[in-house]
Structures are given as C-alpha cells and as structure tokens.
N, C-alpha and C. Protein backbone atom coordinates (compact mmCIF):
# COMPACT_ATOMS: atom_id res chain seq x y z
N UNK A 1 14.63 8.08 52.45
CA UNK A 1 15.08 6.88 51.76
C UNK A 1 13.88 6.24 51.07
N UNK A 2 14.11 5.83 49.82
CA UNK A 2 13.03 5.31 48.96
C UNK A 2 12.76 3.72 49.60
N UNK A 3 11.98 3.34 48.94
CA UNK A 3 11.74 1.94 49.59
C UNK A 3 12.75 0.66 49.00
N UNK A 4 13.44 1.10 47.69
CA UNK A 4 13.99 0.45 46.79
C UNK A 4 15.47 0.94 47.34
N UNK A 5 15.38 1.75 48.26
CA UNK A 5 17.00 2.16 48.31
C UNK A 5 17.74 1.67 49.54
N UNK A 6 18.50 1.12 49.36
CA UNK A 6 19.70 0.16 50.71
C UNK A 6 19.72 0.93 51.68
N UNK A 7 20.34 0.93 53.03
CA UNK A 7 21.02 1.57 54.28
C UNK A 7 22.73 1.62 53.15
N UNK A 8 23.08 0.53 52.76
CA UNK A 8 24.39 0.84 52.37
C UNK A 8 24.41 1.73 50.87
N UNK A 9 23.53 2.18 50.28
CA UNK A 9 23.13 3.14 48.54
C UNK A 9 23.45 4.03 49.78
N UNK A 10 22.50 4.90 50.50
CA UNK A 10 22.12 5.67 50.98
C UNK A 10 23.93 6.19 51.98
N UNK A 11 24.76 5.35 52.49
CA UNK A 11 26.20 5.80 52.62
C UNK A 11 27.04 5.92 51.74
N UNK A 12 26.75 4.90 50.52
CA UNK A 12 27.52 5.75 49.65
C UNK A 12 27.34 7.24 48.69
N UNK A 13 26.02 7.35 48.80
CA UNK A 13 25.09 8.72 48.50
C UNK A 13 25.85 9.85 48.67
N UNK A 14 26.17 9.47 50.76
CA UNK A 14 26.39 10.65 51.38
C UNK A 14 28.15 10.94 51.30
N UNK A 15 28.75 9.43 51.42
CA UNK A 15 30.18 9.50 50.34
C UNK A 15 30.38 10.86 49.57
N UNK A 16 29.61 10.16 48.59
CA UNK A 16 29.73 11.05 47.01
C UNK A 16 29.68 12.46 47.51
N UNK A 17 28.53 12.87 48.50
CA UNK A 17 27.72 14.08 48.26
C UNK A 17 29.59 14.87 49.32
N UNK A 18 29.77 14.10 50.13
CA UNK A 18 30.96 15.04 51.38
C UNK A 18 31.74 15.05 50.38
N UNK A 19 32.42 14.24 49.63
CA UNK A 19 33.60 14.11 48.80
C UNK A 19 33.21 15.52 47.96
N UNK A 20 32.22 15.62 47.08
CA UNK A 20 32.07 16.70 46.27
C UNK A 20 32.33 18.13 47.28
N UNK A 21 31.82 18.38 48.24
CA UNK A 21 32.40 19.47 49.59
C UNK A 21 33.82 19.55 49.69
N UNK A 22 34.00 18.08 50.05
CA UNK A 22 35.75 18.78 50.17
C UNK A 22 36.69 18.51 48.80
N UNK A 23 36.55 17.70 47.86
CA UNK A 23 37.08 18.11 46.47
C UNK A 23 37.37 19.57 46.22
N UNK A 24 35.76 19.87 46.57
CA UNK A 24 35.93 21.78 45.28
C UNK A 24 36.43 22.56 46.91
N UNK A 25 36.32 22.23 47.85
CA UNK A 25 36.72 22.97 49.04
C UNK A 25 38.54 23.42 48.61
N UNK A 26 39.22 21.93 49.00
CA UNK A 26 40.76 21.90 48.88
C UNK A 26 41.52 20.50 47.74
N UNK A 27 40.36 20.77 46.57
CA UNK A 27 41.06 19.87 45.92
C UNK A 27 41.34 18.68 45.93
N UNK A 28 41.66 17.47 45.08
CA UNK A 28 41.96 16.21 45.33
C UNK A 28 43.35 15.86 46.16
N UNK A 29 44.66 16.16 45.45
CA UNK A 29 45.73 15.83 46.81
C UNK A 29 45.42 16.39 48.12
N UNK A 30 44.90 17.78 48.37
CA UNK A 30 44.73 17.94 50.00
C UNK A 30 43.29 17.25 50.42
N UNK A 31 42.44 16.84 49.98
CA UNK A 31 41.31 15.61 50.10
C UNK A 31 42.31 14.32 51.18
N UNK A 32 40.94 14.43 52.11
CA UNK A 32 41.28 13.42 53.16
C UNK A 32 40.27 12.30 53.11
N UNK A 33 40.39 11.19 52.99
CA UNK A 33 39.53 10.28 53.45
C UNK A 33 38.87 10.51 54.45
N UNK A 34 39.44 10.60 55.40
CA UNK A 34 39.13 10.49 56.76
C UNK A 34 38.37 12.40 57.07
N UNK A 35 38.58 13.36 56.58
CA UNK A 35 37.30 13.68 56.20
C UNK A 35 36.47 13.74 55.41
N UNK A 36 36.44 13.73 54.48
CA UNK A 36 35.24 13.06 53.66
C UNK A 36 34.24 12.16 54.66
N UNK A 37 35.00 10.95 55.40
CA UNK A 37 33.96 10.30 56.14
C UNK A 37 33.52 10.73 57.17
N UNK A 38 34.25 11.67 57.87
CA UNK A 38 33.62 12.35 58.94
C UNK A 38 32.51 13.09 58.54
N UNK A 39 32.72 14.08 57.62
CA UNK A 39 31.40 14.55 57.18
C UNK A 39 29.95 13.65 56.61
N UNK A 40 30.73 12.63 56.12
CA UNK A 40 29.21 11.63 55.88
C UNK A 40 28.61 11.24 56.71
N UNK A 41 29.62 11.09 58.52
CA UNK A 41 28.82 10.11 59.33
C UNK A 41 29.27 8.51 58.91
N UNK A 42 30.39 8.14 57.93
CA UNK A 42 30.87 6.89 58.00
C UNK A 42 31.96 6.27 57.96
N UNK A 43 32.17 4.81 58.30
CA UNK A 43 33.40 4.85 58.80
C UNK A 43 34.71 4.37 57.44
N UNK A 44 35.55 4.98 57.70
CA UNK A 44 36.86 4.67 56.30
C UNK A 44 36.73 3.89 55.87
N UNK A 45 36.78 3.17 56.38
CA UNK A 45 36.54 1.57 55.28
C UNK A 45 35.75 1.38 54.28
N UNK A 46 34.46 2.52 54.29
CA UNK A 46 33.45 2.60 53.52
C UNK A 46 34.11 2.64 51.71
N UNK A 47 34.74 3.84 52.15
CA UNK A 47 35.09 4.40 50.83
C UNK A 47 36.06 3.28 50.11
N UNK A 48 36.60 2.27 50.73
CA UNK A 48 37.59 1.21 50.24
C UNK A 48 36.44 0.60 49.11
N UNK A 49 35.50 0.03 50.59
CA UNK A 49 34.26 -1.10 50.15
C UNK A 49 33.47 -0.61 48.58
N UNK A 50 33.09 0.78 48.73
CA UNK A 50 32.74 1.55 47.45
C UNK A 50 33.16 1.78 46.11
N UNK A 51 34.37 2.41 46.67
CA UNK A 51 35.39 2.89 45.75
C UNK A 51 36.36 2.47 45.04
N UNK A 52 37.09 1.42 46.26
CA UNK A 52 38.37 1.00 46.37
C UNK A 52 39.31 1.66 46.91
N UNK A 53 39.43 3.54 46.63
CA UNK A 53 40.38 4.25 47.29
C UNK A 53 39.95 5.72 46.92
N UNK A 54 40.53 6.53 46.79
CA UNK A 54 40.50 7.80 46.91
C UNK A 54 40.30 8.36 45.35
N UNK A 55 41.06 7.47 44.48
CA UNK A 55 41.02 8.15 43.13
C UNK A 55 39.65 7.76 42.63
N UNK A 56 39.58 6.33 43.33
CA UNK A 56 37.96 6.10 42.70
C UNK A 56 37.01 6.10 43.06
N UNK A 57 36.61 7.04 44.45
CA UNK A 57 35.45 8.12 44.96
C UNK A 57 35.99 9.19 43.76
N UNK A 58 37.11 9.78 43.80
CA UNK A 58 37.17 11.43 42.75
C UNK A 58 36.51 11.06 41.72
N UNK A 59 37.33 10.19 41.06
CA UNK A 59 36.49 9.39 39.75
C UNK A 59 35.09 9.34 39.92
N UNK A 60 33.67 9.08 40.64
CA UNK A 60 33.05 8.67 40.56
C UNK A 60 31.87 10.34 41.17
N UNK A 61 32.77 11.16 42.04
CA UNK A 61 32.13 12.69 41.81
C UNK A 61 32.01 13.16 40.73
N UNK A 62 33.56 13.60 39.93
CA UNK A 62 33.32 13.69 38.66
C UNK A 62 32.47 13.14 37.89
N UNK A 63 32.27 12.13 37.61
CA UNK A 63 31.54 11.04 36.60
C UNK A 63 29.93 11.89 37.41
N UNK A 64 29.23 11.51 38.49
CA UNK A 64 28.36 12.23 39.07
C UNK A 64 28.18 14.03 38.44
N UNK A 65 28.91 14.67 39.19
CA UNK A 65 29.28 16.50 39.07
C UNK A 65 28.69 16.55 37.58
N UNK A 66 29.61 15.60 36.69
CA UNK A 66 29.50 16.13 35.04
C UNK A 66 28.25 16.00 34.48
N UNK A 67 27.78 14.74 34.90
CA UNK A 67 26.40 13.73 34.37
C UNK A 67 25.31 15.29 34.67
N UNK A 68 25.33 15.80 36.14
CA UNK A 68 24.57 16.49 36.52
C UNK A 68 24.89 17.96 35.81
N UNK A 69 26.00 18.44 35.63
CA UNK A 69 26.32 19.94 35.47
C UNK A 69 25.56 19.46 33.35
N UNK A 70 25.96 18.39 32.75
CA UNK A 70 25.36 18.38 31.18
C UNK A 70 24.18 18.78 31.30
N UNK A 71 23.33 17.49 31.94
CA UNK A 71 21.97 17.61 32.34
C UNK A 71 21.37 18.81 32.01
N UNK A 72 21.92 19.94 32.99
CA UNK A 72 21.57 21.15 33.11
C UNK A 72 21.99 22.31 32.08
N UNK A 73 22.90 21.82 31.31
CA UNK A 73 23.57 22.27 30.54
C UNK A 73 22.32 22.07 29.27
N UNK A 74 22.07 20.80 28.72
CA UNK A 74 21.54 20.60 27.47
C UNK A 74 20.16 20.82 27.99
N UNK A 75 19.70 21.07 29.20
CA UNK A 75 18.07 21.41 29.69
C UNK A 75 17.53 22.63 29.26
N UNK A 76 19.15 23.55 29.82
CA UNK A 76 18.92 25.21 29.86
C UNK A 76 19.39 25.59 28.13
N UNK A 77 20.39 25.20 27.72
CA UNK A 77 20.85 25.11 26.14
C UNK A 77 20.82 24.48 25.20
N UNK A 78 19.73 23.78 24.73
CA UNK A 78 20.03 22.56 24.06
C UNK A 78 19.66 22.80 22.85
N UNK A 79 19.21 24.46 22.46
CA UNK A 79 19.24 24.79 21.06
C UNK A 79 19.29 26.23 21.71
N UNK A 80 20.75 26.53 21.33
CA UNK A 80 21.30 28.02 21.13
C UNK A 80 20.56 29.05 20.17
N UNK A 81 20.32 30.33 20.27
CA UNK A 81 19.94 30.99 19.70
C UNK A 81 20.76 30.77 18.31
N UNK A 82 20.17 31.41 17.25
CA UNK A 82 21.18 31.23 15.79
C UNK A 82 21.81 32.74 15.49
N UNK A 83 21.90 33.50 16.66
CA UNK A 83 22.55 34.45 16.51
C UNK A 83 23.76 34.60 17.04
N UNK A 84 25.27 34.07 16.70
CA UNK A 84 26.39 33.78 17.68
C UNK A 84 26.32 34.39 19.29
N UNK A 85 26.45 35.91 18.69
CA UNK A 85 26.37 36.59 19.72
C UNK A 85 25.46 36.56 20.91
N UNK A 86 24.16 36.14 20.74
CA UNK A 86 22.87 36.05 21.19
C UNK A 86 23.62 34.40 22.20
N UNK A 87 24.29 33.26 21.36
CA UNK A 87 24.44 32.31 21.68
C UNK A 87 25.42 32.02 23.00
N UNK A 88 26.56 33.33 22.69
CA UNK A 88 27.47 33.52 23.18
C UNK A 88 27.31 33.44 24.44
N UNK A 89 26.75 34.85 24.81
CA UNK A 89 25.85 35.23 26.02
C UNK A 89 24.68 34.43 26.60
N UNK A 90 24.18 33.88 25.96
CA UNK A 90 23.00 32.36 26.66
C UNK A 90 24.18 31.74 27.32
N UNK A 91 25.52 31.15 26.53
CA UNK A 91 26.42 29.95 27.03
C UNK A 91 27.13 30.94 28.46
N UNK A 92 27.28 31.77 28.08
CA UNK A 92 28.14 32.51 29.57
C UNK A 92 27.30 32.48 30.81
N UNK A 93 26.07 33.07 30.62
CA UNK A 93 25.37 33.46 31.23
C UNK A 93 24.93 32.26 32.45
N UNK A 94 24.35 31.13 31.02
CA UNK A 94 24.03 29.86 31.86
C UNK A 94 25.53 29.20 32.55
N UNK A 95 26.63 29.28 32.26
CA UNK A 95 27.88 29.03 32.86
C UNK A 95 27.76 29.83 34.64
N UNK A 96 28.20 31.01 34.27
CA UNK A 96 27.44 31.71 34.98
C UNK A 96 26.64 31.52 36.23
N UNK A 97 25.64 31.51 36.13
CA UNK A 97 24.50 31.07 36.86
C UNK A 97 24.57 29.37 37.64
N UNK A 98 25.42 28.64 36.97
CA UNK A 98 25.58 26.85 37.17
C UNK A 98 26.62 27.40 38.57
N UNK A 99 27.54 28.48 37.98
CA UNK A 99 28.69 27.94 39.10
C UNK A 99 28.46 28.63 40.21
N UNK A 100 27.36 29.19 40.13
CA UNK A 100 26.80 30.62 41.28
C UNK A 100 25.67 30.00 42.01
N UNK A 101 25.36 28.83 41.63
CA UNK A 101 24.33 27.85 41.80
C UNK A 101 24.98 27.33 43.51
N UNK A 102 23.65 26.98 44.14
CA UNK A 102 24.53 26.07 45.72
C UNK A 102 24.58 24.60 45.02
N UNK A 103 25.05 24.18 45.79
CA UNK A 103 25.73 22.09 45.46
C UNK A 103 26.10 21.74 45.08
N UNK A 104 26.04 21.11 43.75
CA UNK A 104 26.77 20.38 43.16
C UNK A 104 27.19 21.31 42.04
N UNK A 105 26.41 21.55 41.54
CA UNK A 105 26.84 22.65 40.39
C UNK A 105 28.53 24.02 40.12
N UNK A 106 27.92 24.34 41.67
CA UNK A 106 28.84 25.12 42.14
C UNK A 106 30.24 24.12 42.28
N UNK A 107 30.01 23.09 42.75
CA UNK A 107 31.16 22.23 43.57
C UNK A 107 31.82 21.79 42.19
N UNK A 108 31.29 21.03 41.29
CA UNK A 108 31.84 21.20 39.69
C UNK A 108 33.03 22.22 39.26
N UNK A 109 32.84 23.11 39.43
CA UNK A 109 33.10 24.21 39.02
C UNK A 109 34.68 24.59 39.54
N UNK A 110 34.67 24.58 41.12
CA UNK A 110 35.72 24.50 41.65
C UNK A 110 36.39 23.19 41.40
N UNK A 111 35.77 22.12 41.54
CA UNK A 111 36.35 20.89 41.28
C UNK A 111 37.44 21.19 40.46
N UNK A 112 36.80 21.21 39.08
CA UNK A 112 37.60 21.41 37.82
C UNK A 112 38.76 22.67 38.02
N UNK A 113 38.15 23.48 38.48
CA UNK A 113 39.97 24.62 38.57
C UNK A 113 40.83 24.05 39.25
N UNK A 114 40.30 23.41 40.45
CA UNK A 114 41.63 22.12 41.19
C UNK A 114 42.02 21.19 40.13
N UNK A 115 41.19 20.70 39.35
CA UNK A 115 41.86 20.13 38.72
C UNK A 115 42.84 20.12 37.39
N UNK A 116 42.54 21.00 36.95
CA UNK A 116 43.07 22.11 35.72
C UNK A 116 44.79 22.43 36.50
N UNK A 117 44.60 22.99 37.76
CA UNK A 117 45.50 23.60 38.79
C UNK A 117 46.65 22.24 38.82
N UNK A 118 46.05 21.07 39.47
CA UNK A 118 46.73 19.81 39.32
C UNK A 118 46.24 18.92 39.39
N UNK A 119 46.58 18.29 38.13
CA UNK A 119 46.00 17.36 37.38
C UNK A 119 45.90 16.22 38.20
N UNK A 120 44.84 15.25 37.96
CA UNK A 120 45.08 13.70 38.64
C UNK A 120 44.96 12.68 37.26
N UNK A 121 45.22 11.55 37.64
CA UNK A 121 44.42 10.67 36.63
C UNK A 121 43.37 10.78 36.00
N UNK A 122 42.42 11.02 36.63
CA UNK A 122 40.94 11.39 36.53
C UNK A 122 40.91 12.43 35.24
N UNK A 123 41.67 13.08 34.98
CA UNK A 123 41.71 14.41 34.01
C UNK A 123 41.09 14.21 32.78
N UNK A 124 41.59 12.67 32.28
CA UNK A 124 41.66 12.35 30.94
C UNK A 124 39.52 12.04 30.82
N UNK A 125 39.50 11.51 31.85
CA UNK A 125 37.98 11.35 32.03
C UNK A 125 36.81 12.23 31.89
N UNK A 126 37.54 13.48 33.21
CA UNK A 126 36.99 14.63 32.37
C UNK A 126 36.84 15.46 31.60
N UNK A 127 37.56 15.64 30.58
CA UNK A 127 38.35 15.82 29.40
C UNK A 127 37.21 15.32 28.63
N UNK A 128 37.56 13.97 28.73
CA UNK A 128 36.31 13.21 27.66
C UNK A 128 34.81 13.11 27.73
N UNK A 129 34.18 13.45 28.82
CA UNK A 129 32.95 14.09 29.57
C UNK A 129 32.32 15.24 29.10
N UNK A 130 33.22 16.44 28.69
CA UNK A 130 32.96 17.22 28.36
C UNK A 130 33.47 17.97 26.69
N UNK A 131 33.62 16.75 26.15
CA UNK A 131 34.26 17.08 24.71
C UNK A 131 33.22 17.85 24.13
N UNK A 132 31.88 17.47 24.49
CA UNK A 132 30.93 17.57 23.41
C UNK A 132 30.37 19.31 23.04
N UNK A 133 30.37 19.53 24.68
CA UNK A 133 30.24 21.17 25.08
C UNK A 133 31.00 21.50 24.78
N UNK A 134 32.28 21.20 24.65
CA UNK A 134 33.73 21.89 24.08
C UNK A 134 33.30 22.69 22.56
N UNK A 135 33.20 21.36 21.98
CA UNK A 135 33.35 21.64 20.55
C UNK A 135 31.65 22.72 20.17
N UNK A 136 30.81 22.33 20.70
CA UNK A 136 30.01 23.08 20.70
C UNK A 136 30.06 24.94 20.82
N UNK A 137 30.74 25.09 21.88
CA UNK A 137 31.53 26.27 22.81
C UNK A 137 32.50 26.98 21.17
N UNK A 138 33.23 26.10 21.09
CA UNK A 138 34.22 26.39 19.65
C UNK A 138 33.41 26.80 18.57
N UNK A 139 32.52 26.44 17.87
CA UNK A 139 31.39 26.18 16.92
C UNK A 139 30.82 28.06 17.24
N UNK A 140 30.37 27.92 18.41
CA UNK A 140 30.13 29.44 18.74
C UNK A 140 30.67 30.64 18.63
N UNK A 141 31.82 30.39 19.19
CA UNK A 141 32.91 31.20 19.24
C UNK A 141 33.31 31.52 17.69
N UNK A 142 33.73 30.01 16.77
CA UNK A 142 33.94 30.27 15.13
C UNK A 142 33.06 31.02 14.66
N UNK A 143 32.03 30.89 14.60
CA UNK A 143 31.56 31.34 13.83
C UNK A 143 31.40 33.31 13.99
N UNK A 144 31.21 34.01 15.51
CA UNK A 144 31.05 35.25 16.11
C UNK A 144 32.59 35.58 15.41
N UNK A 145 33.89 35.10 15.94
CA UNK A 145 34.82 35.37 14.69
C UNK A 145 35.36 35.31 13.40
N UNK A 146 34.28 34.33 13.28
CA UNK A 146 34.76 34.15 11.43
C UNK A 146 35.74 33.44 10.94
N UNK A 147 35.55 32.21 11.61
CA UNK A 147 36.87 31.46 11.75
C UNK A 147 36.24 30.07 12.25
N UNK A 148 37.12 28.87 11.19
CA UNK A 148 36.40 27.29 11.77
C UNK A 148 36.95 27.06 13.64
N UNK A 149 35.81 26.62 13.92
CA UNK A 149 35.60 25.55 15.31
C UNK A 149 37.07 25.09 15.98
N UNK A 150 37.90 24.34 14.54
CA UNK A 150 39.14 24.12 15.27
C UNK A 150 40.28 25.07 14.97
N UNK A 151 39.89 25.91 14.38
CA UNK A 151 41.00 27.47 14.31
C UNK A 151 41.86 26.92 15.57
N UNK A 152 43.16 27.21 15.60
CA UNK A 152 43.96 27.82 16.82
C UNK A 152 43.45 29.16 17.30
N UNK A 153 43.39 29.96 16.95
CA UNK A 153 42.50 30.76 17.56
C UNK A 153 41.37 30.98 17.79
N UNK A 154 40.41 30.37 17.38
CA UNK A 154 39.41 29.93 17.73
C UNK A 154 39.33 29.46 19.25
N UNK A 155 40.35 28.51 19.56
CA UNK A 155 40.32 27.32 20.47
C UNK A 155 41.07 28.64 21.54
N UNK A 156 41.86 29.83 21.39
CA UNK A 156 42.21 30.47 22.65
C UNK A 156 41.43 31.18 23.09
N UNK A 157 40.46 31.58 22.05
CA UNK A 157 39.56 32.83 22.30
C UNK A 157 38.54 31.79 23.51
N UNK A 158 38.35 30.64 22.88
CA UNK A 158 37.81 29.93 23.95
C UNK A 158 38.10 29.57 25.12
N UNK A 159 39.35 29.16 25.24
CA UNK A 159 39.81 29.28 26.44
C UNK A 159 40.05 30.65 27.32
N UNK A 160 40.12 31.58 26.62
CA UNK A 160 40.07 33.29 27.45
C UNK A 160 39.04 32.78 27.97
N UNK A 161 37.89 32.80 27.26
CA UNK A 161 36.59 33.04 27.95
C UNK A 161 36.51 32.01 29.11
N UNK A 162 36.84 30.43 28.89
CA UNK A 162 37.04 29.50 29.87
C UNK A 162 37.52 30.35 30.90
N UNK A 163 38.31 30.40 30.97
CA UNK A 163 39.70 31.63 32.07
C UNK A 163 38.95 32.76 32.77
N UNK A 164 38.35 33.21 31.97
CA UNK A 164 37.41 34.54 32.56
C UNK A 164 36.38 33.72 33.18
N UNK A 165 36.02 33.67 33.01
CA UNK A 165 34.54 32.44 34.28
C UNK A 165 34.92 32.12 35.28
N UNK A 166 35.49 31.41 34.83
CA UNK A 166 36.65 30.31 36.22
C UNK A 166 36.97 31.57 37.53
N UNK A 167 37.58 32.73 36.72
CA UNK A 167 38.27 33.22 37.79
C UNK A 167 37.06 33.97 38.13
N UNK A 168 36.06 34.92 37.51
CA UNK A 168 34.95 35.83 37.96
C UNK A 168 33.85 34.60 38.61
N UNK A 169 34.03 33.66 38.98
CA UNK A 169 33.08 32.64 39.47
C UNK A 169 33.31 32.83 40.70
C-alpha cells in the first residue's frame, strides 16, 4: 500500500481485481456478489458502498479491463506496419498474445465473449470503449481487401476474424 493510498482504495482495488476473476470465470448474470467478496476478503456491503450494486462493479471492471487492454494495445500498436498484411498479423498476433496473457488481459477477453454471449447494460459502454480499435481493425482489413473501412463486407471479414480469436483464445 502506497502512503497516499486508503485501507478503504485498497478494498475496493481488491473488489475490482475478484470481480474481474469471476466476470470472465462465469460471466455477469451467474456473478455473485457474495463471491466476488469472498474472494476479496470483504464484506457485501462493500460493493453497495463502492458501486452501488452489481451492474456498477461490472461497469467499473470493464471501464478498468478496457482502459488497461488499449493501453497495451496503442503501446504494442500504435503505428501499424504500412503493409496491410504485415499489419494484419501485428493486430492478430498482439490480440493473440493479450488474451494468452495471465490477469487482466486475459480476463478482458473472456469478459467480453460473456458478454457478446449475453448482453448487459454495460454493452453499450463497451461498444463505445472500443470504437476506436474497431474502426482502425476495419481500415486494415479495407484496405488487404480492397474495399472502404465501412464496406459491409469489410465489417464481416472483420468480425470472422473477431470470431476466430475469441474462439482459438
């Protein structure tokens, strides 16, 4: 614990960190409060005092998971090769490697297929979190086929590849 950091930062820390475990474990509807806090070491009420409730710990992994999975994202990619193909394979690869990653990275990863799987509120959030890599992802893809960013096909070929990760992850 830093010297600047609370006894109560430091439970909601460990909040965040169990919630992200059992999120990508069994998803948000089978997500228990009551473990989540068991694994932190704190007591239910915490997550009220924090959160308010359940959607807004998920809300606030996500918001966390994404902040961290970009991070790493625009660290490892933040100027693609100018060869599609070359680009292609950097973006898989580093995909790849994030969700094969231990912690949070990994936990992201599953997160999102639970959530893809069934949707919560939260969706629209992450949705909008990750527009930017989207269109980026598209941009790549257009151009290796020869075809604009927002092609309809453009946008499936992207999602195959989405689809193929997800499941070879």
């Amino acid at each position: 614990m830093t010297s600047n950091q609370t006894l109560p930062d430091v439970t909601r820390d460990k909040l965040i960190e169990s919630a992200c475990e059992v999120f990508a474990e069994v998803g948000y509807h089978n997500a228990t409060i009551r473990e989540i806090c068991s694994r932190a070491g704190a007591n239910v009420a915490a997550v009220n005092y924090y959160f308010r409730d359940k959607l807004g710990l998920y809300t606030e992994v996500l918001a966390s998971s994404l902040v961290t999975q970009q991070a790493a994202a625009l660290n490892g990619n933040s100027a693609y090769p100018p060869v599609p193909k070359t680009a292609l394979k950097t973006l898989i690869c580093g995909w790849f490697e994030r969700n094969n990653a231990s912690g949070r990275s990994a936990w992201l990863a599953r997160i999102m297929a639970h959530e893809m799987a069934n949707p919560t509120p939260a969706l629209d959030r992450m949705t909008e979190s990750m527009r930017a890599n989207y269109r980026q992802f598209r941009a790549i893809v257009g151009k290796l086929i020869g075809l604009s960013p927002d092609d309809p096909r453009t946008r499936m070929c992207v999602h195959s590849i989405v689809g193929q990760i997800l499941h070879y992850s």
